[in-house]
C-alpha atoms as a PDB file:
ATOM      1  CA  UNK A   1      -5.513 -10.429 -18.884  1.00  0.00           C
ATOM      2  CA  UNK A   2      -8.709  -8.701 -20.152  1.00  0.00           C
ATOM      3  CA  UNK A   3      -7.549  -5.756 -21.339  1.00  0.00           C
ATOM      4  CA  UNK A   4     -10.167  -3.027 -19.486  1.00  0.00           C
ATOM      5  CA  UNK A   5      -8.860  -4.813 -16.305  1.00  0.00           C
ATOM      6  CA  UNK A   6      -5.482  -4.697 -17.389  1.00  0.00           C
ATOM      7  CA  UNK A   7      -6.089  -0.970 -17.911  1.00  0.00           C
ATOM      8  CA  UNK A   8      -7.715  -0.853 -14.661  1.00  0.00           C
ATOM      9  CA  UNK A   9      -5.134  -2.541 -12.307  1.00  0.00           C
ATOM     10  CA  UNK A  10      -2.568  -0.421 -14.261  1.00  0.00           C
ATOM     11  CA  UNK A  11      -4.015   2.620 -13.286  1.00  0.00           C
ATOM     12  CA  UNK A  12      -4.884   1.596  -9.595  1.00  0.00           C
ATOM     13  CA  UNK A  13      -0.681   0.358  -9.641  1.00  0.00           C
ATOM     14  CA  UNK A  14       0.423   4.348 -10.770  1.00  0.00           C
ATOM     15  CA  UNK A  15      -1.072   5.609  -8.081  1.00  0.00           C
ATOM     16  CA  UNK A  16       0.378   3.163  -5.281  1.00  0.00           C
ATOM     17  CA  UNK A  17       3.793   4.492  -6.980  1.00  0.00           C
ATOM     18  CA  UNK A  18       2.462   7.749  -6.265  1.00  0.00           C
ATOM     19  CA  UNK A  19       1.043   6.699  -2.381  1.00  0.00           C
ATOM     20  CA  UNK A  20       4.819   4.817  -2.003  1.00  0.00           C
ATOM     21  CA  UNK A  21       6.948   7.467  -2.982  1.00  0.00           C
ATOM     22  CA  UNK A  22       4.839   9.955  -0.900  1.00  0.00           C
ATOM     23  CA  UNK A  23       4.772   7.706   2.042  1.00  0.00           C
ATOM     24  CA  UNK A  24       9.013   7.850   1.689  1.00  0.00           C
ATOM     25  CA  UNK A  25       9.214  11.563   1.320  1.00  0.00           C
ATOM     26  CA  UNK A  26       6.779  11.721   4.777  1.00  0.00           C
ATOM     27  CA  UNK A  27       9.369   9.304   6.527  1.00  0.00           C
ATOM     28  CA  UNK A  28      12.530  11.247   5.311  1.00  0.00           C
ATOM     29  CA  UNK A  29      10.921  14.483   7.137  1.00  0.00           C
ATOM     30  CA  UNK A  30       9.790  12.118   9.668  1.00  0.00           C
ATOM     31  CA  UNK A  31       6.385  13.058   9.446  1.00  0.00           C
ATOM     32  CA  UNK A  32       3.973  12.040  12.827  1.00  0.00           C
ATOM     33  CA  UNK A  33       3.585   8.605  12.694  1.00  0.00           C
ATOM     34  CA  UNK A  34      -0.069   8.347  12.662  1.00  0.00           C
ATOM     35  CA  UNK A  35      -0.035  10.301   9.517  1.00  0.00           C
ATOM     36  CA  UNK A  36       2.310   7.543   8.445  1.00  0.00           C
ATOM     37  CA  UNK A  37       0.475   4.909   9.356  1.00  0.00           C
ATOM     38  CA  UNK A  38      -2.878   6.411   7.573  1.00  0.00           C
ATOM     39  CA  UNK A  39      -0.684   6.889   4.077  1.00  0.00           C
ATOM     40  CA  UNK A  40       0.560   3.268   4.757  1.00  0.00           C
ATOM     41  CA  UNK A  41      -3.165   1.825   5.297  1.00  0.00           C
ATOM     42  CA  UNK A  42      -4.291   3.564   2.149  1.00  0.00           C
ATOM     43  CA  UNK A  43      -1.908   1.786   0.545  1.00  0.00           C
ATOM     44  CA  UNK A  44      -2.779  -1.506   1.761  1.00  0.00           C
ATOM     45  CA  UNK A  45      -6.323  -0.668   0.645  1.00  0.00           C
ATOM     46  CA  UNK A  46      -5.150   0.426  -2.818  1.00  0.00           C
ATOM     47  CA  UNK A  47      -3.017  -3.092  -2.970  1.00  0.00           C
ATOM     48  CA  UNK A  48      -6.207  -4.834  -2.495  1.00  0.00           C
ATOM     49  CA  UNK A  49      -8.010  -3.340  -4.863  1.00  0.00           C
ATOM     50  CA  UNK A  50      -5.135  -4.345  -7.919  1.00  0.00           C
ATOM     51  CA  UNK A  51      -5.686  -7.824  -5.624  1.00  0.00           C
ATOM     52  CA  UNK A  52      -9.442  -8.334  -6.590  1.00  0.00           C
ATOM     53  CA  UNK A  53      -9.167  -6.847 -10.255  1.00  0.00           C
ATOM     54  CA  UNK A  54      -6.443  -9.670 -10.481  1.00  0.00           C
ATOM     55  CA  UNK A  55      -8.758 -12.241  -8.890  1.00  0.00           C
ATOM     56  CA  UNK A  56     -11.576 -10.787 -10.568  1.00  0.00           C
ATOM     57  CA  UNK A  57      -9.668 -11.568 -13.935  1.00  0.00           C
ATOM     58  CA  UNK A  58      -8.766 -15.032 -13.159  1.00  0.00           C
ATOM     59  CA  UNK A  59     -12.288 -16.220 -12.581  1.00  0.00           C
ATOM     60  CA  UNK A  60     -13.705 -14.296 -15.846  1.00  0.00           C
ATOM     61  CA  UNK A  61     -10.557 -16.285 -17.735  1.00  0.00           C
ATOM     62  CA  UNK A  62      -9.338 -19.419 -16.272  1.00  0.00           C
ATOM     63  CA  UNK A  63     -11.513 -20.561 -14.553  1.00  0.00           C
ATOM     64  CA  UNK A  64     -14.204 -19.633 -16.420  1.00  0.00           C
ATOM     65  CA  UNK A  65     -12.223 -21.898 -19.257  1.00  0.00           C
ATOM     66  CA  UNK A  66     -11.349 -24.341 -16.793  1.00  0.00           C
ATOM     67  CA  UNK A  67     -15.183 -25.243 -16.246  1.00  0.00           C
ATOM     68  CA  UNK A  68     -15.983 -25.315 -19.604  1.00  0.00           C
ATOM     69  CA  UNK A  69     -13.204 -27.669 -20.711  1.00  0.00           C
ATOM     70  CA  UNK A  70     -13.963 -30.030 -18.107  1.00  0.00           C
ATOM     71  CA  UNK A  71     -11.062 -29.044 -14.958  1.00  0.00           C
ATOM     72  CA  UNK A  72     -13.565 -27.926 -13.044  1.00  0.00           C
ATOM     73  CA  UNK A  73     -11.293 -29.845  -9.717  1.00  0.00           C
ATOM     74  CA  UNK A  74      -8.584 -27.596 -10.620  1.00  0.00           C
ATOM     75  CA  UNK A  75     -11.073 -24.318 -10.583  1.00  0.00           C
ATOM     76  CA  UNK A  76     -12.192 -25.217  -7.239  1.00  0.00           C
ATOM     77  CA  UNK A  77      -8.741 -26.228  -5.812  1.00  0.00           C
ATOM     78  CA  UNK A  78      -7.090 -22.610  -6.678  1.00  0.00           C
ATOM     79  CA  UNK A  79     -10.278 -20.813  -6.019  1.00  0.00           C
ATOM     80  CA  UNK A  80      -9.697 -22.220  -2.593  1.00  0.00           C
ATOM     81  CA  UNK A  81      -6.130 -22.208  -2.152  1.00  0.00           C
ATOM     82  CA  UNK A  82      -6.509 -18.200  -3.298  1.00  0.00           C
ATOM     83  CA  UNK A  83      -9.439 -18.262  -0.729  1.00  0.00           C
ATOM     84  CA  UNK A  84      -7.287 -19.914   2.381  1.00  0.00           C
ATOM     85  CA  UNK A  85      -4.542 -17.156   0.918  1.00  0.00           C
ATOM     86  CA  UNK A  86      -6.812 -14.041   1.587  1.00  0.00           C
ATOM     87  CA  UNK A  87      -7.742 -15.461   5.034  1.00  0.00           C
ATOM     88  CA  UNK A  88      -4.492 -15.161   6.341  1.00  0.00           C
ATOM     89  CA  UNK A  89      -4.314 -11.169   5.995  1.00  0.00           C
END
């Protein structure tokens, strides 16, 4: 992984810690459940964003090398399959 988006996504990951273990400490008190639900969509949000540094990555990297060398079937077939993936969200 390229290491400033290794850096980033690691980052982006300490804070979900942070969002998770806050989102547990609001269920324990059994906070009001929007409130949950708006710490739990934040979350979601923040999961995406590791998500597209990750995908981000792997088209800089792999697929990027994938073209060159000639696999340029297998770029397109996970690019889709990641694609299809994302759809079903």
């Amino acid at each position: 992984m390229q290491k400033t988006i290794q850096q980033r996504a690691l980052r982006r990951l300490k804070i979900i810690e942070g969002q998770v273990r806050g989102l547990q400490k609001m269920v324990e008190k059994n906070t009001y459940c929007i409130d949950l639900l708006y710490q739990s969509m934040a979350i979601k949000e923040a999961i995406s964003s590791v998500e597209d540094l990750i995908l981000e990555n792997h088209l800089a990297t792999h697929v990027k090398d994938q073209m060159k060398s000639g696999q340029e079937r297998k770029a397109v077939q996970e690019v889709i399959a990641i694609y299809k993936l994302a759809k079903k969200k």
